[in-house]
N, C-alpha and C. Protein backbone atom coordinates (compact mmCIF):
# COMPACT_ATOMS: atom_id res chain seq x y z
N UNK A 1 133.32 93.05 99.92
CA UNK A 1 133.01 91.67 100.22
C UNK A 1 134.18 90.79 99.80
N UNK A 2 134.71 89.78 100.40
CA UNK A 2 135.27 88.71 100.34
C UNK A 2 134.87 87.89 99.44
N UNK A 3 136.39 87.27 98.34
CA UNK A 3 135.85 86.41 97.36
C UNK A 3 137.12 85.32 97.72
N UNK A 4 136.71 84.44 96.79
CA UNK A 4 137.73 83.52 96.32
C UNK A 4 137.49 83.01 94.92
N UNK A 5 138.03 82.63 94.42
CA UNK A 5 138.34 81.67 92.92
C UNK A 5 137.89 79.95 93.16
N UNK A 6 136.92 79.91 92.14
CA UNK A 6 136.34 78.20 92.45
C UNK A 6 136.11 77.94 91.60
N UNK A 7 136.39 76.57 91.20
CA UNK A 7 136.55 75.21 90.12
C UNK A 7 135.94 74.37 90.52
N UNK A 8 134.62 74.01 89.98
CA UNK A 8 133.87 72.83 89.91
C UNK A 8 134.24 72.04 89.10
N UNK A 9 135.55 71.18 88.99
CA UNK A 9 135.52 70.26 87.64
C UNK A 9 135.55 68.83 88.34
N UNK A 10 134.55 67.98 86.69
CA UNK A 10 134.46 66.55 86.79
C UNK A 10 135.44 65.72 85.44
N UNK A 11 135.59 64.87 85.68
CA UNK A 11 136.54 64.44 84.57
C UNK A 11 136.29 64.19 83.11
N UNK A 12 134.45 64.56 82.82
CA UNK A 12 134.43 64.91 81.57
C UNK A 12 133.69 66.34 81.25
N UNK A 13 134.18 67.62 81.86
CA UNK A 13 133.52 68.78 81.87
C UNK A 13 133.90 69.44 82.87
N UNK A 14 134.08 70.87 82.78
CA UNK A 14 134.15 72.01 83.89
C UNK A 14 132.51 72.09 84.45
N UNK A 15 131.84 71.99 85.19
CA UNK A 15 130.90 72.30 85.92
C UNK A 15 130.52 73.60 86.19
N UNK A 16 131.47 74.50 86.97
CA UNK A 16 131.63 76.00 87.38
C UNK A 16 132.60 76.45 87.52
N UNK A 17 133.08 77.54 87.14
CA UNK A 17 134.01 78.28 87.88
C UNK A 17 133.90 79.92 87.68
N UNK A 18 134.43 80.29 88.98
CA UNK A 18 134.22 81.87 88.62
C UNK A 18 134.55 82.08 90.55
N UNK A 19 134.00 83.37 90.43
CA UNK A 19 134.14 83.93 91.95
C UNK A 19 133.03 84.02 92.73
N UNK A 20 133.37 83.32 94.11
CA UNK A 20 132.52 82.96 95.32
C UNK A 20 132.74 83.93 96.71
N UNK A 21 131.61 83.36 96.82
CA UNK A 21 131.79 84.01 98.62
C UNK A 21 131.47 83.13 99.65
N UNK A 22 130.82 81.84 99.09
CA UNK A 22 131.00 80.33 100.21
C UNK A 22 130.90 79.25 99.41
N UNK A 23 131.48 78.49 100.20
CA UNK A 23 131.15 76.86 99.18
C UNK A 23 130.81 76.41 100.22
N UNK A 24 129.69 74.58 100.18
CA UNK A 24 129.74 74.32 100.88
C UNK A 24 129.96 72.60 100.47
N UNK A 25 130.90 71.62 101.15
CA UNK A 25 130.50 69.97 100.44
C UNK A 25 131.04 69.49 101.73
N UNK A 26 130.65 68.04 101.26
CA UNK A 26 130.77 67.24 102.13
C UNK A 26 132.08 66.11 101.76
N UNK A 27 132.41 66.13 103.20
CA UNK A 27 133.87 65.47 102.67
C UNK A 27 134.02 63.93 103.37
N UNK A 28 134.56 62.99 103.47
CA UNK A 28 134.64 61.49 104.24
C UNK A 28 134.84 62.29 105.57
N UNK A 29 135.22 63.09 105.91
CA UNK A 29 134.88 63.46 107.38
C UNK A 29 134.06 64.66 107.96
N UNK A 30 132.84 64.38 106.98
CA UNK A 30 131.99 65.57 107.47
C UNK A 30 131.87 66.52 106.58
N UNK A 31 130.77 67.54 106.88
CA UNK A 31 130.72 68.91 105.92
C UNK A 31 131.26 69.83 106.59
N UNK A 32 131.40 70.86 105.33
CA UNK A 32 132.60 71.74 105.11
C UNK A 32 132.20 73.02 104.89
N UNK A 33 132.06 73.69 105.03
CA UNK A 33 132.18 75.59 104.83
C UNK A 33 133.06 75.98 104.73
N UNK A 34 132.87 76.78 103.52
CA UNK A 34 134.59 77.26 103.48
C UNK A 34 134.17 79.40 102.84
N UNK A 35 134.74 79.77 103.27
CA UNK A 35 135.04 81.29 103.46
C UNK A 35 136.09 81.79 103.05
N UNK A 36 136.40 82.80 101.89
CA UNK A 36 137.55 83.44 101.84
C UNK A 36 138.49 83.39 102.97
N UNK A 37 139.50 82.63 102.32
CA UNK A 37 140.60 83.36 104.01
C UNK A 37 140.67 81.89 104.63
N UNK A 38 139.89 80.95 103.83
CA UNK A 38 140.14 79.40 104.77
C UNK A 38 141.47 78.96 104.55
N UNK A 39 141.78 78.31 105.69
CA UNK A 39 143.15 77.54 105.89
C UNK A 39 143.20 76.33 105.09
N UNK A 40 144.58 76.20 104.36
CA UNK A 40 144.89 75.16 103.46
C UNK A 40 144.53 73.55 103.39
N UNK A 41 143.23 73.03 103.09
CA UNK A 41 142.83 72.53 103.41
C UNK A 41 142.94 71.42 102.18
N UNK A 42 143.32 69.80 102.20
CA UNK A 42 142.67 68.79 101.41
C UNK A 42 141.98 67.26 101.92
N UNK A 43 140.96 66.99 101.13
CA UNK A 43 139.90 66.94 101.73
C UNK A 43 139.29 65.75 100.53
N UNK A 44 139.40 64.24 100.69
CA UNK A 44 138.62 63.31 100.12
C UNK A 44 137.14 63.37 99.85
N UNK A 45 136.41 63.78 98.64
CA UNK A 45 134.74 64.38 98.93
C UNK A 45 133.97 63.03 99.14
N UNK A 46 132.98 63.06 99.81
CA UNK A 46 132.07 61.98 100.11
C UNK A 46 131.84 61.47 98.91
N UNK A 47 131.00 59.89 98.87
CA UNK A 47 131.59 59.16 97.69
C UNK A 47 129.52 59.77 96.86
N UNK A 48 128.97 60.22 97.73
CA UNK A 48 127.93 60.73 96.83
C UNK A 48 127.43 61.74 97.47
N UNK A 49 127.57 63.44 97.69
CA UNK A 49 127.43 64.20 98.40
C UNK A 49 126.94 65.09 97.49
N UNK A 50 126.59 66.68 98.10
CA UNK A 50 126.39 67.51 97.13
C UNK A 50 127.28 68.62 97.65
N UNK A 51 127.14 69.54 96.97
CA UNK A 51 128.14 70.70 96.90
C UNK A 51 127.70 71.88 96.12
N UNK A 52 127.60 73.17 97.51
CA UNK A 52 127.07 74.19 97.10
C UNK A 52 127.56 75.54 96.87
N UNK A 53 127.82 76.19 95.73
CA UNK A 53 128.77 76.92 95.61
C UNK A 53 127.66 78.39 95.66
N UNK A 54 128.14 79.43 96.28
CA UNK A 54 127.55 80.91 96.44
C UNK A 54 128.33 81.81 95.36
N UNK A 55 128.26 82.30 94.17
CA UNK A 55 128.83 82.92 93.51
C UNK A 55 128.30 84.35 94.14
N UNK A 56 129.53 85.04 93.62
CA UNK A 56 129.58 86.81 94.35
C UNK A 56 128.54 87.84 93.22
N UNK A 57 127.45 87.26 92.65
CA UNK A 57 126.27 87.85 91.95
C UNK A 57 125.30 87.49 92.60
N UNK A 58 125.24 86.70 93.55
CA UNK A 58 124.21 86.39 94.28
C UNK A 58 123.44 85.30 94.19
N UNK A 59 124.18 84.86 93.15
CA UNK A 59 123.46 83.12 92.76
C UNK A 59 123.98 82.41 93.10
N UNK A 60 123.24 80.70 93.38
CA UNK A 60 123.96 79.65 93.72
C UNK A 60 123.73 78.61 92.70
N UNK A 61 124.89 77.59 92.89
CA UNK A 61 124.47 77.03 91.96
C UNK A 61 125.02 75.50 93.24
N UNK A 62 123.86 74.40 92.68
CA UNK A 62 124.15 73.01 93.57
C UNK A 62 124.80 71.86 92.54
N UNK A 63 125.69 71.34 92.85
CA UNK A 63 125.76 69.95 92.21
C UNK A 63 125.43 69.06 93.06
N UNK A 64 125.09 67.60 92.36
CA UNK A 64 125.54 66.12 92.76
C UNK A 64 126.59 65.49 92.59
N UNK A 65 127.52 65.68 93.54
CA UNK A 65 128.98 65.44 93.51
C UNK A 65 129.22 63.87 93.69
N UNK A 66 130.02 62.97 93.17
CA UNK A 66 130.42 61.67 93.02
C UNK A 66 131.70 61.40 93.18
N UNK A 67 131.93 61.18 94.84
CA UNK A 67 133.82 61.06 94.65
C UNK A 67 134.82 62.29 93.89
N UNK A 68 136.17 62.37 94.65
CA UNK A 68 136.95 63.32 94.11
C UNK A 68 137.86 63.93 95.15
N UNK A 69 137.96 64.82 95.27
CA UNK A 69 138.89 65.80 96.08
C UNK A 69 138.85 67.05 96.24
N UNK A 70 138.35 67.91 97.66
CA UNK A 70 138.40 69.20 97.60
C UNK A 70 139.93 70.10 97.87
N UNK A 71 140.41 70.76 97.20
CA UNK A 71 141.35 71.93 97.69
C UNK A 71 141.20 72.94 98.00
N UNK A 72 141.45 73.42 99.01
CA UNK A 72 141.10 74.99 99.48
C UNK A 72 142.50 75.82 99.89
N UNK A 73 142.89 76.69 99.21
CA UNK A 73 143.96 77.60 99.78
C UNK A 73 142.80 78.90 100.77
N UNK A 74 143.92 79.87 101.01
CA UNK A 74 143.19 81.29 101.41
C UNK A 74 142.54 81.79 100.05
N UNK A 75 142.78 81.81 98.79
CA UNK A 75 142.31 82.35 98.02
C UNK A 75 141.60 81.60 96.87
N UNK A 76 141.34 80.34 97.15
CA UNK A 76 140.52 79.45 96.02
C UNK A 76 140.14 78.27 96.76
N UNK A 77 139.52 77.59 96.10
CA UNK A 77 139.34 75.95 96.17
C UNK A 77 138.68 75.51 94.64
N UNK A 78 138.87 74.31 94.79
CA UNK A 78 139.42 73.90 93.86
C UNK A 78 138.31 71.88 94.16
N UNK A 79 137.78 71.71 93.33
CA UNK A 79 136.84 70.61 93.62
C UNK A 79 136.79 69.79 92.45
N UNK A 80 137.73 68.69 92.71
CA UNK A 80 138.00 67.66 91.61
C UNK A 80 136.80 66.12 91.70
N UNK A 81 135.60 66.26 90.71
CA UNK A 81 135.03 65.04 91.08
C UNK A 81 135.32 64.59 90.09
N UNK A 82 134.44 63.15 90.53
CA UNK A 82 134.60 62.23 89.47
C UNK A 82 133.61 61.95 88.65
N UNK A 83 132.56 62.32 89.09
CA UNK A 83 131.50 62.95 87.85
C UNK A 83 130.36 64.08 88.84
N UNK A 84 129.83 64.95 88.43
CA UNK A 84 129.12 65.48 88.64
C UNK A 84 128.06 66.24 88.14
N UNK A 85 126.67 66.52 88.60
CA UNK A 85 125.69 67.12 87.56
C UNK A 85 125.09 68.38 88.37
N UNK A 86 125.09 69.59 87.90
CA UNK A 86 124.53 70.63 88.53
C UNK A 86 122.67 70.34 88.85
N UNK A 87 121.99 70.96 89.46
CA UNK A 87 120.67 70.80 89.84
C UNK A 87 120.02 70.83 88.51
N UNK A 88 120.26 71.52 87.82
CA UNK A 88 119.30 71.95 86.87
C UNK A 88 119.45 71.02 85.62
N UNK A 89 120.06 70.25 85.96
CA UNK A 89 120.41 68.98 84.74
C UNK A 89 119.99 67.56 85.28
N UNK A 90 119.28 67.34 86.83
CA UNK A 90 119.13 66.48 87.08
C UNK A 90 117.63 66.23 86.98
N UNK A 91 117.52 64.63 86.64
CA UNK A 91 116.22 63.78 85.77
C UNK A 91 115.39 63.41 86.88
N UNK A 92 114.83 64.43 87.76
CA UNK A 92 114.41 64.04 89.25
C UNK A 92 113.20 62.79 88.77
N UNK A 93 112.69 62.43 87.93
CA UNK A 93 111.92 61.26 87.97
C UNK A 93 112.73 59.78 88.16
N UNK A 94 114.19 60.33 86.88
CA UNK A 94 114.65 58.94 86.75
C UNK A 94 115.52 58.73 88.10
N UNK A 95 116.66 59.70 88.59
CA UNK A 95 116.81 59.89 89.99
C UNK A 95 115.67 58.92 90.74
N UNK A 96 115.08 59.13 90.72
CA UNK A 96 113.39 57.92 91.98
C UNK A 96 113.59 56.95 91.58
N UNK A 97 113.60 57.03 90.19
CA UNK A 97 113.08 55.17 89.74
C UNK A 97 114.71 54.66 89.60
N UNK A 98 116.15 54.87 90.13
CA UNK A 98 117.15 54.65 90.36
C UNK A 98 117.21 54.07 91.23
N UNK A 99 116.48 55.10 92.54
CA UNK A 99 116.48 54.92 93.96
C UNK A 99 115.11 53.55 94.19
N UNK A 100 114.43 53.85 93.48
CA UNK A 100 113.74 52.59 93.93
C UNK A 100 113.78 51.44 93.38
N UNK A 101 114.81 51.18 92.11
CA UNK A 101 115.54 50.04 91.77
C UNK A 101 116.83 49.47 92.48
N UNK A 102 117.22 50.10 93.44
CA UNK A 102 118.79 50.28 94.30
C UNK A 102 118.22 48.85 95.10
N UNK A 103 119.24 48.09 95.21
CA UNK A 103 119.46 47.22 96.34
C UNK A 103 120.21 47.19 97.91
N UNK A 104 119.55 47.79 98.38
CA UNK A 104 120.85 48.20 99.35
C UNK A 104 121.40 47.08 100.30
N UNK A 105 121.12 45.81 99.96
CA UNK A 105 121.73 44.81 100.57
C UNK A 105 123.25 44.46 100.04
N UNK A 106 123.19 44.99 98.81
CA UNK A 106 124.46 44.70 98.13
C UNK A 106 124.97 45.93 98.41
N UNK A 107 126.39 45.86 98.59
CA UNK A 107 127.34 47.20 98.12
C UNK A 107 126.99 47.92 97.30
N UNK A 108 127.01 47.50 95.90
CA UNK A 108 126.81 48.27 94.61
C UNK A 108 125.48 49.05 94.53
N UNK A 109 124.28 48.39 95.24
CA UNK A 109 122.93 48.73 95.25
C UNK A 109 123.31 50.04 96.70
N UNK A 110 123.50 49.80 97.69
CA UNK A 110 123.76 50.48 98.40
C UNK A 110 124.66 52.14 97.49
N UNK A 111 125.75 51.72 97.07
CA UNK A 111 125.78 52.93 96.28
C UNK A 111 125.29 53.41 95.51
N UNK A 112 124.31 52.93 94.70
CA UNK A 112 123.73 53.26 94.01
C UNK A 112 122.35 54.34 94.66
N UNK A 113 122.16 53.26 95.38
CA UNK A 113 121.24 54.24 96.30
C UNK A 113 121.12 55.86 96.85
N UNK A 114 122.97 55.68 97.21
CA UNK A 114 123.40 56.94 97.87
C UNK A 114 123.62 58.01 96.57
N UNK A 115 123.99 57.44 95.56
CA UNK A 115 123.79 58.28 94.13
C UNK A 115 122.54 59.04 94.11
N UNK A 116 121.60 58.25 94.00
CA UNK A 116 120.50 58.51 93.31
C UNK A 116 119.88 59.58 94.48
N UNK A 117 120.17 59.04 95.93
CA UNK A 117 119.31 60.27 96.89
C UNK A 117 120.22 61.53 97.54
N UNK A 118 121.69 61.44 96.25
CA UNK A 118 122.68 62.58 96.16
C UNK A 118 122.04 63.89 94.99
N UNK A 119 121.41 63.17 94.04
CA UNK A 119 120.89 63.52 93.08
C UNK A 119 119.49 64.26 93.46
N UNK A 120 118.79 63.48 94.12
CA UNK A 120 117.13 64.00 94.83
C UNK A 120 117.46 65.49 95.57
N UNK A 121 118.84 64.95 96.56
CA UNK A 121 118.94 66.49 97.45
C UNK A 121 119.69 67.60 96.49
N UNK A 122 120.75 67.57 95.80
CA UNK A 122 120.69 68.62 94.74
C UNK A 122 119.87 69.38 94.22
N UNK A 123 119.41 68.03 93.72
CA UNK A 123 117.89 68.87 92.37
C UNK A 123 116.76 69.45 93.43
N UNK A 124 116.75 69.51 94.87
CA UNK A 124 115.63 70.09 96.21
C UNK A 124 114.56 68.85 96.09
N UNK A 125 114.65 67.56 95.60
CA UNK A 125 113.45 66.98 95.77
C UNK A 125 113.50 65.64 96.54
N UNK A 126 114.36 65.82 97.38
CA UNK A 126 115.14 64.42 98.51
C UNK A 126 113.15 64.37 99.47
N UNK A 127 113.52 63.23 99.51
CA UNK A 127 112.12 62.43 100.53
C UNK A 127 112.23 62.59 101.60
């Protein structure tokens, strides 16, 4: 089986790393699959997306990704956010009561929004 080398880091913590057999995130132009053997790829990550990494034991693991940068050679990628929280660390109640404090008339509320229902689809509990 086909691997590659992957780095989940956020700027206060490594997230994941180890060896994969798919990733998947979303980037300002769309989502991304990436496969051993992908072409050299860099890639602005959506400003609240998630990102799903397939480790070669058979587990996956999801974050809530927040802004950053993906790199992909043939033999790694490489995923620089700017903060991020794996599924299993996310506060799916307070996540809601985020989202249903969000203003989305404003910018800031609007992002906030997209945070909080970045967070819902990670953790599997998006509306």
């Amino acid at each position: 089986m086909a691997e590659m080398t992957v780095e989940l880091v956020a700027v206060e913590r490594r997230i994941w790393s180890g060896e994969a057999t798919f990733v998947l995130a979303r980037t300002t132009l769309g989502e991304i699959g990436i496969l051993p053997g992908h072409e050299y790829t860099l890639a602005q990550l959506e400003e609240a997306g998630v990102v799903r990494v397939d480790g070669t034991d058979g587990n996956s693991v999801t974050a809530a990704v927040h802004g950053g940068f993906l790199h992909v050679t043939p033999e790694s990628v490489t995923i620089l956010a700017e903060s991020a929280e794996v599924s299993t660390e996310i506060d799916v109640a307070r996540a809601k009561s985020a989202l249903d404090r969000a203003d989305d008339s404003e910018p800031e509320g609007a992002a906030a929004a997209a945070r909080a229902q970045a967070r819902l689809r990670a953790a599997g509990a998006a509306e």
